[in-house]
C-alpha atoms as a PDB file:
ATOM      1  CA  UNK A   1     -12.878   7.450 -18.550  1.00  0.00           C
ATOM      2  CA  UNK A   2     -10.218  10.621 -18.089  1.00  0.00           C
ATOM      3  CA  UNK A   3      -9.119  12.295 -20.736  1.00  0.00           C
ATOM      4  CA  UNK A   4      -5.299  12.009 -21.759  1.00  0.00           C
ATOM      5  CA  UNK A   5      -3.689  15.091 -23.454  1.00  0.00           C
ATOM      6  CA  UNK A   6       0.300  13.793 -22.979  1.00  0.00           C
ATOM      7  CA  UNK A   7       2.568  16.579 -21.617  1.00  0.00           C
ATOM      8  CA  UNK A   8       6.068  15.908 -20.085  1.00  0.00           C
ATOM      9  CA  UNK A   9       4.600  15.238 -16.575  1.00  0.00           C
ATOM     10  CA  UNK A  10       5.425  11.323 -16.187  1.00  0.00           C
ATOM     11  CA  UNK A  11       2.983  11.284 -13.222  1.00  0.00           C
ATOM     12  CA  UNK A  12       0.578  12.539 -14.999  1.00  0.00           C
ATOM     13  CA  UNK A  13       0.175   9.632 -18.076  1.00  0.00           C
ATOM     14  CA  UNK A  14       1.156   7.102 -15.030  1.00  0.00           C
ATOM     15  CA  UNK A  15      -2.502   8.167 -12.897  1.00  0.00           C
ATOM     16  CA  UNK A  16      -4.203   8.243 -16.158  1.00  0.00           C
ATOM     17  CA  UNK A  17      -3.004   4.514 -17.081  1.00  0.00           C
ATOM     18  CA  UNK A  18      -3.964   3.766 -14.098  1.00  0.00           C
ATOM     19  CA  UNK A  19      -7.114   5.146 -13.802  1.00  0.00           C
ATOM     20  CA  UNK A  20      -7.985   3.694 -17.213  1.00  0.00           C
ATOM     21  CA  UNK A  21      -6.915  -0.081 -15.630  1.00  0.00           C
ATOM     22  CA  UNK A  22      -9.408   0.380 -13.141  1.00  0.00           C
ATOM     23  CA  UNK A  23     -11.961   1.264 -15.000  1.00  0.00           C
ATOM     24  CA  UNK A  24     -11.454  -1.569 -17.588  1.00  0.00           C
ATOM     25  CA  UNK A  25     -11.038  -4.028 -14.158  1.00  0.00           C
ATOM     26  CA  UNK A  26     -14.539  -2.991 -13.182  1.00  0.00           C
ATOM     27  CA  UNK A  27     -15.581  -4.004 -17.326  1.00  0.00           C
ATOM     28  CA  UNK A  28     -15.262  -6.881 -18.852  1.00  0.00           C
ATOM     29  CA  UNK A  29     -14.362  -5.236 -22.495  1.00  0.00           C
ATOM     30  CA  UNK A  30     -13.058  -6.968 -25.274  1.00  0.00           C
ATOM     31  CA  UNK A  31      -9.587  -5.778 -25.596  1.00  0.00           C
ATOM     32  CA  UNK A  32     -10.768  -3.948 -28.902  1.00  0.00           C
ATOM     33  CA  UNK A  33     -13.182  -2.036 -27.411  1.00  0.00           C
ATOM     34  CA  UNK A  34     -10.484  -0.810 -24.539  1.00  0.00           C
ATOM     35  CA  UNK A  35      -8.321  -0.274 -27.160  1.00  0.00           C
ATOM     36  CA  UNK A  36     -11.285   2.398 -28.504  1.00  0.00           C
ATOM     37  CA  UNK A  37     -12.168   3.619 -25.302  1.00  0.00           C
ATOM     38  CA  UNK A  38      -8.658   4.682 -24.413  1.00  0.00           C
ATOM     39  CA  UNK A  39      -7.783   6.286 -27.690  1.00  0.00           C
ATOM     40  CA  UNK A  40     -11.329   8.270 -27.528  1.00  0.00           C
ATOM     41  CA  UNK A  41     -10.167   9.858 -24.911  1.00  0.00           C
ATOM     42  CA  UNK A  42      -6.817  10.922 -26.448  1.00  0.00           C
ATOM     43  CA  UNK A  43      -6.977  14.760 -26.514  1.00  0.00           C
ATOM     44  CA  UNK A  44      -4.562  17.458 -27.207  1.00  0.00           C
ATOM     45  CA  UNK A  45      -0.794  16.207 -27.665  1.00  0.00           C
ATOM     46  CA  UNK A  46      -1.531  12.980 -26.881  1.00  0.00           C
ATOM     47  CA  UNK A  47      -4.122  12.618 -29.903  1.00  0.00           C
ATOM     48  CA  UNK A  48      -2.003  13.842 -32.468  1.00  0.00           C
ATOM     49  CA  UNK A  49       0.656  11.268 -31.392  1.00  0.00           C
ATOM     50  CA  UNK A  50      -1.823   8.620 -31.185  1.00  0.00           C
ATOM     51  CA  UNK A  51      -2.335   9.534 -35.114  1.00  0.00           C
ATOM     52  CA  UNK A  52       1.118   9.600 -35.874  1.00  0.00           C
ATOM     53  CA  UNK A  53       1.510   6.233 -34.318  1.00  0.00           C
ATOM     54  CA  UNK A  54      -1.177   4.378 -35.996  1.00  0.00           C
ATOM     55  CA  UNK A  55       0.322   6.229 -39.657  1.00  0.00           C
ATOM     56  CA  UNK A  56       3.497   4.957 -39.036  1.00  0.00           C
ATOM     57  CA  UNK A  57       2.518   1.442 -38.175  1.00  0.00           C
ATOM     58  CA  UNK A  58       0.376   1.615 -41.326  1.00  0.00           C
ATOM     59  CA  UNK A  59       2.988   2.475 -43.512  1.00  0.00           C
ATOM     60  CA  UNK A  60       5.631  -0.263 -41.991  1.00  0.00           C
ATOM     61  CA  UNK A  61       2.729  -3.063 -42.250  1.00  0.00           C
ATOM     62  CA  UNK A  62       2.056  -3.494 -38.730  1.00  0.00           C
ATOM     63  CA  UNK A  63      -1.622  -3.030 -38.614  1.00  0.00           C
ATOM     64  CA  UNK A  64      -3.759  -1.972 -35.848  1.00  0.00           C
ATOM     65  CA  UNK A  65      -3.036  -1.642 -32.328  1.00  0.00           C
ATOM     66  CA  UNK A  66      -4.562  -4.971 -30.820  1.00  0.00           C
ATOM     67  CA  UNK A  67      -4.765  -4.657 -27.101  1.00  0.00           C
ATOM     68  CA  UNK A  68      -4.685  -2.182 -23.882  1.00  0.00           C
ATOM     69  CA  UNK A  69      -0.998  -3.499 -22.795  1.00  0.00           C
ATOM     70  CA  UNK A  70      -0.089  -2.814 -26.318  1.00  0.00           C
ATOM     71  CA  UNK A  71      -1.000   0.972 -25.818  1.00  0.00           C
ATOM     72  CA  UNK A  72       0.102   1.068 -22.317  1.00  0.00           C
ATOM     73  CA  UNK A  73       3.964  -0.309 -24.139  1.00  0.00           C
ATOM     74  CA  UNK A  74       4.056   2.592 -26.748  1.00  0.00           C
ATOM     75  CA  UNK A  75       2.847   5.368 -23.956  1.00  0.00           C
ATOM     76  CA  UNK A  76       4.879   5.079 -21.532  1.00  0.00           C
ATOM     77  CA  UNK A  77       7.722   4.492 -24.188  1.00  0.00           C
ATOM     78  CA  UNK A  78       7.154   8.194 -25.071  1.00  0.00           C
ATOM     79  CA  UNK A  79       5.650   9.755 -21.786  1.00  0.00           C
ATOM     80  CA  UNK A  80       7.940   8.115 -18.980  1.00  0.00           C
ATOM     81  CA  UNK A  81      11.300   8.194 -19.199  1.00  0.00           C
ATOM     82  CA  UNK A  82      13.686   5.301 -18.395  1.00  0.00           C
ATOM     83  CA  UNK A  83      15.395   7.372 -15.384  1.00  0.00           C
ATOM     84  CA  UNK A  84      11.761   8.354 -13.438  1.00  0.00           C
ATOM     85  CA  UNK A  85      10.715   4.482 -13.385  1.00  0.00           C
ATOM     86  CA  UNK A  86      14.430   3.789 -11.950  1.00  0.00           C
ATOM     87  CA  UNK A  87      13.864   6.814  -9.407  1.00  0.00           C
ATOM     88  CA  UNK A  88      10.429   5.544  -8.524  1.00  0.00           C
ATOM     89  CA  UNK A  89      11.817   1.988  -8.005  1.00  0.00           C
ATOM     90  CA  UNK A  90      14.906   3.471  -5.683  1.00  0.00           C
ATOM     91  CA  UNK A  91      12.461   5.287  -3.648  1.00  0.00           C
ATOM     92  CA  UNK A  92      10.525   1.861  -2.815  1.00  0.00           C
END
């Protein structure tokens, strides 16, 4: 699994989700364990968002974070901005 430490690079949190959705293709994990894999490897940045997150969702009542595409949702919500997606998608 490759480490995640956030960053304002959008390419870089888009090779690391992608690198983490091959790895968990190869697996057959229970979407709680990907959901611990992936956050294990939360370093830097990224971890001390990751903590923020799950306070925050504690403190509203929305429990824990259930599944990879749940992650995946919240990341790119704060690592990828809505204008690089729409570049990427005018470049194909």
């Amino acid at each position: 699994m490759p480490k995640f430490e956030g960053g304002s690079d959008p390419e870089t949190y888009i090779t690391w989700e992608l690198k983490v959705d091959k790895t968990f293709h190869v697996h057959d994990y229970s979407e709680r364990k990907k959901v611990a894999m992936a956050a294990l490897e939360f370093d830097g940045y990224a971890l001390i968002l990751w903590e923020q997150m799950l306070n925050e969702r504690e403190e509203v009542g929305q429990g824990d974070v259930r599944s990879w595409a749940e992650i995946k949702r919240e990341l790119r919500a704060r690592f990828v901005p809505k204008h690089y997606c729409r570049g990427l998608f005018d470049k194909l």
